[in-house]
N, C-alpha and C. Protein backbone atom coordinates (compact mmCIF):
# COMPACT_ATOMS: atom_id res chain seq x y z
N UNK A 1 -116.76 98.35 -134.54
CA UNK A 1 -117.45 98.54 -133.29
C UNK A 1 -117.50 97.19 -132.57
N UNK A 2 -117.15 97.11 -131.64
CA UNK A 2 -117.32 95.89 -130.84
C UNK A 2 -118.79 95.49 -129.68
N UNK A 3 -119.11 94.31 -129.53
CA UNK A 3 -120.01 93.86 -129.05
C UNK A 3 -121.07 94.66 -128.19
N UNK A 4 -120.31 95.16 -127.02
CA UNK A 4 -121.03 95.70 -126.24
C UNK A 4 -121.41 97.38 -126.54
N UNK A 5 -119.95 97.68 -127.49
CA UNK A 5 -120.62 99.41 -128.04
C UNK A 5 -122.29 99.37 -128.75
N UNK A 6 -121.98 98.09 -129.79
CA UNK A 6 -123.18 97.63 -130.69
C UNK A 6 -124.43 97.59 -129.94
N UNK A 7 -123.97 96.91 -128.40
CA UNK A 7 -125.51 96.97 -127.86
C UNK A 7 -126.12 98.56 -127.67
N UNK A 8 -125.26 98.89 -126.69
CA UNK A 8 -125.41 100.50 -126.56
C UNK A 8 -126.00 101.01 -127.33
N UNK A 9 -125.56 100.61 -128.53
CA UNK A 9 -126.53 101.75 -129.84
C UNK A 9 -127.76 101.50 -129.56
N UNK A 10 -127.77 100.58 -130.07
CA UNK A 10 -129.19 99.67 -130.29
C UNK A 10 -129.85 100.07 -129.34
N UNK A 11 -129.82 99.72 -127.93
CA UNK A 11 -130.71 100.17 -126.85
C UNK A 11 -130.56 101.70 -126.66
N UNK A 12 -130.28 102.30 -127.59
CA UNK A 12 -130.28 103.86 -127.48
C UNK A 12 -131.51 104.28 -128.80
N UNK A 13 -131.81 103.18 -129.17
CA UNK A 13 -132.56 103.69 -130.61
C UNK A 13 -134.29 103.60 -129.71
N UNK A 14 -134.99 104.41 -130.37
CA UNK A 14 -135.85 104.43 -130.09
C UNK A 14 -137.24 103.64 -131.18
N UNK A 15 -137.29 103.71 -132.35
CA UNK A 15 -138.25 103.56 -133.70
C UNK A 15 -137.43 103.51 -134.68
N UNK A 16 -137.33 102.21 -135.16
CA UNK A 16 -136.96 102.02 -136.41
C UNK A 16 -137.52 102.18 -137.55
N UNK A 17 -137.38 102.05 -138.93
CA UNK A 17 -138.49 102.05 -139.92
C UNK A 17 -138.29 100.91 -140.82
N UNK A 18 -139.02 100.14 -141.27
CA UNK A 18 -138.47 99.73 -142.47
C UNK A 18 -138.12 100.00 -143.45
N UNK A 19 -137.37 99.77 -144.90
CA UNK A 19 -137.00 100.54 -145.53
C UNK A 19 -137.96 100.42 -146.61
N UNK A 20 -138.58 99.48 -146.97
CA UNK A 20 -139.88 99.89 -148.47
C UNK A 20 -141.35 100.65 -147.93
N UNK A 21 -141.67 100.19 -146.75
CA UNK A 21 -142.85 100.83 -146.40
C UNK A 21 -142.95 101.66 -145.39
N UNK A 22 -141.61 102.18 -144.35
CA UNK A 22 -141.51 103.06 -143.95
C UNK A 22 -142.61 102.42 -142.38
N UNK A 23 -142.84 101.49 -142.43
CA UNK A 23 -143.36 101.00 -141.19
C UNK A 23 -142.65 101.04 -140.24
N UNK A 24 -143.36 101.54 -138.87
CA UNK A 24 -142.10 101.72 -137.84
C UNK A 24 -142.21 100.21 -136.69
N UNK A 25 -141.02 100.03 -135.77
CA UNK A 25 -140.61 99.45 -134.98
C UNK A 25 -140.39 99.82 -134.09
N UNK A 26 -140.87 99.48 -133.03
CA UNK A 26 -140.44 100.41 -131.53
C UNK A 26 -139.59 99.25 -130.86
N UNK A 27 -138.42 100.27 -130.66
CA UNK A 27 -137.31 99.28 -130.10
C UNK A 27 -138.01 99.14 -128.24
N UNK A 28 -138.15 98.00 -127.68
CA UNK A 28 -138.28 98.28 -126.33
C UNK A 28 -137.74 97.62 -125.53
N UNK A 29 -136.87 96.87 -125.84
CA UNK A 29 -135.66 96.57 -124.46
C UNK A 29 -134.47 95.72 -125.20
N UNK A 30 -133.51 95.79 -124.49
CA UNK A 30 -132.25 95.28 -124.76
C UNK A 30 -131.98 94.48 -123.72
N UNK A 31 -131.79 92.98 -123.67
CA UNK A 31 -131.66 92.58 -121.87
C UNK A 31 -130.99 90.99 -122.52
N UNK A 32 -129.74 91.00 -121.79
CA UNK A 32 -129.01 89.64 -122.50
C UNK A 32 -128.53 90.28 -123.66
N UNK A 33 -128.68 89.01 -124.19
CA UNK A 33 -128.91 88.73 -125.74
C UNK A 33 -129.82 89.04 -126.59
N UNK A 34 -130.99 89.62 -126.33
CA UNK A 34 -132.32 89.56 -127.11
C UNK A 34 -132.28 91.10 -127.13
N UNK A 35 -132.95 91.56 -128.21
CA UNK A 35 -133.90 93.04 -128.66
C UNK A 35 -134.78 92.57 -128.87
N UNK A 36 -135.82 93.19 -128.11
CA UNK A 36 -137.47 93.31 -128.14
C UNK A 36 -137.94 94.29 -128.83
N UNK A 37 -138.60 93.82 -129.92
CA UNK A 37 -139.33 95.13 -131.22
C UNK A 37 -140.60 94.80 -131.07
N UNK A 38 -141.17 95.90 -131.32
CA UNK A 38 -143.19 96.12 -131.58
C UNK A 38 -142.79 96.28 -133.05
N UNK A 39 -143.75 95.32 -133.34
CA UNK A 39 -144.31 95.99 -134.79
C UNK A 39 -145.21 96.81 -134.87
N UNK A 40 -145.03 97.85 -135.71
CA UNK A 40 -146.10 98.81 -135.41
C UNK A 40 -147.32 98.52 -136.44
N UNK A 41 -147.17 98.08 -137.33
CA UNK A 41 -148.13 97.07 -137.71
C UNK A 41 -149.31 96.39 -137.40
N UNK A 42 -148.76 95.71 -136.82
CA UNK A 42 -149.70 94.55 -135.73
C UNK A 42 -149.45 94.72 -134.68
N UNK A 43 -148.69 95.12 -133.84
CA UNK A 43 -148.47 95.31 -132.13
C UNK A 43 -147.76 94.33 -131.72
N UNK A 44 -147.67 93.15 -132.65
CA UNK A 44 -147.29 92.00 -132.23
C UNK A 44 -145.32 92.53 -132.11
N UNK A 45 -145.06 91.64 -130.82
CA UNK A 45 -143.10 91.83 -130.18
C UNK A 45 -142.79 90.88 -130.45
N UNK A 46 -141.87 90.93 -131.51
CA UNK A 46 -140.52 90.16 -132.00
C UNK A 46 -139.37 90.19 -131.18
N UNK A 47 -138.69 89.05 -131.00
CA UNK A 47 -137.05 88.77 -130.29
C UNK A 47 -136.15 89.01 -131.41
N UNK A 48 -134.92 89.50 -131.26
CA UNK A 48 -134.25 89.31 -132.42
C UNK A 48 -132.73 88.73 -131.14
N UNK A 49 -132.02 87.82 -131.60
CA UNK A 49 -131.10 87.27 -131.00
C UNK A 49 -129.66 88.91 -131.48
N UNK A 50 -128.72 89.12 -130.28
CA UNK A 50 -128.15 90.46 -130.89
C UNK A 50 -126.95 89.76 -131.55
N UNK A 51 -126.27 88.64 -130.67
CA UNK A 51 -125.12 87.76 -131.45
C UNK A 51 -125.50 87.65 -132.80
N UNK A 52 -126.52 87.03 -133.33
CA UNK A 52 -126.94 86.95 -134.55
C UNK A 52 -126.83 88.27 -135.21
N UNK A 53 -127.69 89.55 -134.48
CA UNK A 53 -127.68 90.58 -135.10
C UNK A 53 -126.41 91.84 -135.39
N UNK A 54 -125.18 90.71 -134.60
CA UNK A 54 -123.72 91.51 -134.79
C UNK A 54 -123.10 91.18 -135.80
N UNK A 55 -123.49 89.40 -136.03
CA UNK A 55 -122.73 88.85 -137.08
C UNK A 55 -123.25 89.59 -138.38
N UNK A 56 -124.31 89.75 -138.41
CA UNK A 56 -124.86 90.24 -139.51
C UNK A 56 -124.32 92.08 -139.91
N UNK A 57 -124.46 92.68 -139.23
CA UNK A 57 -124.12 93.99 -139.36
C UNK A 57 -122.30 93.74 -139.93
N UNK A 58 -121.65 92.59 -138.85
CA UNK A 58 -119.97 92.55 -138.95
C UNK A 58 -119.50 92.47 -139.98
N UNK A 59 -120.24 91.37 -140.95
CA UNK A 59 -120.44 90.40 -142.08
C UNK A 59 -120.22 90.75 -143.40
N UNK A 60 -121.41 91.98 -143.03
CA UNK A 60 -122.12 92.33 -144.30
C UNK A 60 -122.00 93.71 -144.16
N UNK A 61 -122.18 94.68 -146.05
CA UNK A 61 -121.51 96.22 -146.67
C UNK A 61 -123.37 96.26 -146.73
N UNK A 62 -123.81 95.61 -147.14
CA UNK A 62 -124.87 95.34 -147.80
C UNK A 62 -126.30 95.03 -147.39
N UNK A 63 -127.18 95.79 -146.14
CA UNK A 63 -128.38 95.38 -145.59
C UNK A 63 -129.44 95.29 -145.76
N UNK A 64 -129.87 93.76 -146.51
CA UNK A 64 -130.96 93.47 -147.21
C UNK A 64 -132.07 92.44 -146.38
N UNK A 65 -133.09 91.82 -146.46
CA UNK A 65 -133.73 90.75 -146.01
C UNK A 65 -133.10 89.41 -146.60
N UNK A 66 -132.75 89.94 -147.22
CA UNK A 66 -132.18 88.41 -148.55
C UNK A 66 -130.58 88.33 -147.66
N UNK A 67 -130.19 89.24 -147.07
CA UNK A 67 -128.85 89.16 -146.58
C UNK A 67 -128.78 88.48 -145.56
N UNK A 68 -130.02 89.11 -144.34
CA UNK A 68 -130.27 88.92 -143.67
C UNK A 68 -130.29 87.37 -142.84
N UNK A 69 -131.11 86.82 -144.07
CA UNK A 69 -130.94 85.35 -143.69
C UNK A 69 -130.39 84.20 -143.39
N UNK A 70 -129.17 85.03 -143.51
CA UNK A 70 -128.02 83.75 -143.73
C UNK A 70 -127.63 83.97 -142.39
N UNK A 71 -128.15 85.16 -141.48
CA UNK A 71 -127.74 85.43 -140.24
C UNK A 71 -128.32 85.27 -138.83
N UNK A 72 -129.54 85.66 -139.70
CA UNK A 72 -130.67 85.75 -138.57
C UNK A 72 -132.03 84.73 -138.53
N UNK A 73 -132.32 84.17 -137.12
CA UNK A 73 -133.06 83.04 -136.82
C UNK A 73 -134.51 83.34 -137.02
N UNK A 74 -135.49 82.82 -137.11
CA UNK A 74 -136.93 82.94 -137.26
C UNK A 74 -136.99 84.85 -138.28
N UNK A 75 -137.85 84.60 -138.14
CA UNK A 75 -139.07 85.47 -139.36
C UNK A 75 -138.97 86.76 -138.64
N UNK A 76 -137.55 87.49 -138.48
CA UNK A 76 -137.79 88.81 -137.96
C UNK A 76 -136.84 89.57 -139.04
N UNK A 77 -136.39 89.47 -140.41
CA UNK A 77 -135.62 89.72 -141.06
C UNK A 77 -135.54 90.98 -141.47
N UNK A 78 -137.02 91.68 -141.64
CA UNK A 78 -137.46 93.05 -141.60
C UNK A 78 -136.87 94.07 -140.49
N UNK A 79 -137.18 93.99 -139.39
CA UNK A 79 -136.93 94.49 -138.37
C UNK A 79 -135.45 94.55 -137.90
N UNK A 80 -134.84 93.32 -138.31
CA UNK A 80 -133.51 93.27 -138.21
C UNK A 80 -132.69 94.59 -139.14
N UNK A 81 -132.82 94.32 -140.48
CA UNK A 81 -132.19 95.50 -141.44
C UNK A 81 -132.62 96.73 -141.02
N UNK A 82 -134.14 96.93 -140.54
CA UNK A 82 -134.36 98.52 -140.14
C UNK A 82 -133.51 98.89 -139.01
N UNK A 83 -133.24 97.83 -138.28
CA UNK A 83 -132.24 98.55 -137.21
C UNK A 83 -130.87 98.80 -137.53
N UNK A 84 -130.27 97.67 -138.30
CA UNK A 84 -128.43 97.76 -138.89
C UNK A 84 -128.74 99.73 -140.20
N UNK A 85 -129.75 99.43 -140.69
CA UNK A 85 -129.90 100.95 -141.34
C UNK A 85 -129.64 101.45 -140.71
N UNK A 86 -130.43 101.77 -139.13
CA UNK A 86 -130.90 102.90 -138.27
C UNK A 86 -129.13 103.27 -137.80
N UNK A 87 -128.77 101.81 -137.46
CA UNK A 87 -127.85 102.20 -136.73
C UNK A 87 -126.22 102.40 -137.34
N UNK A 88 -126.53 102.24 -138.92
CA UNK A 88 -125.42 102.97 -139.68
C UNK A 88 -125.47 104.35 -140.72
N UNK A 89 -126.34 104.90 -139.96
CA UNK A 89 -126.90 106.20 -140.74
C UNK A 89 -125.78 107.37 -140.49
């Protein structure tokens, strides 16, 4: 899948989950480079960079937090894998 299909998805998703606690993520905008997530958690909105979040999906068979890291910038590593799940289901 190439760059811009990848975005498409993504800004087509609505709630992600995580995968151990089933906590959701509300996807709420796609603009640039950045995905904007709610944690549903705390309420608190995470950036996730999408370049980062292509390399990672491109990269990798395997979508873990531990994977995650080698890809993705600041402390959104959770949210990141619930979406590469969401969006290889």
């Amino acid at each position: 899948m190439d760059f811009q299909t990848f975005k498409e998805h993504i800004a087509s998703l609505k709630v992600v989950y995580t995968v151990r606690d089933r906590v959701p993520y509300k996807v709420c905008s796609v603009q640039g480079n950045l995905l904007t997530i709610q944690r549903g958690s705390t309420g608190n909105y995470v950036e996730i960079k999408l370049d980062e979040l292509y390399n990672f999906y491109s990269n990798e068979t395997i979508y873990t937090t531990k994977n995650a890291r080698e890809y993705i910038s600041g402390y959104v590593y959770s949210p990141a894998v619930a979406v590469i799940k969401e969006l290889v289901k």
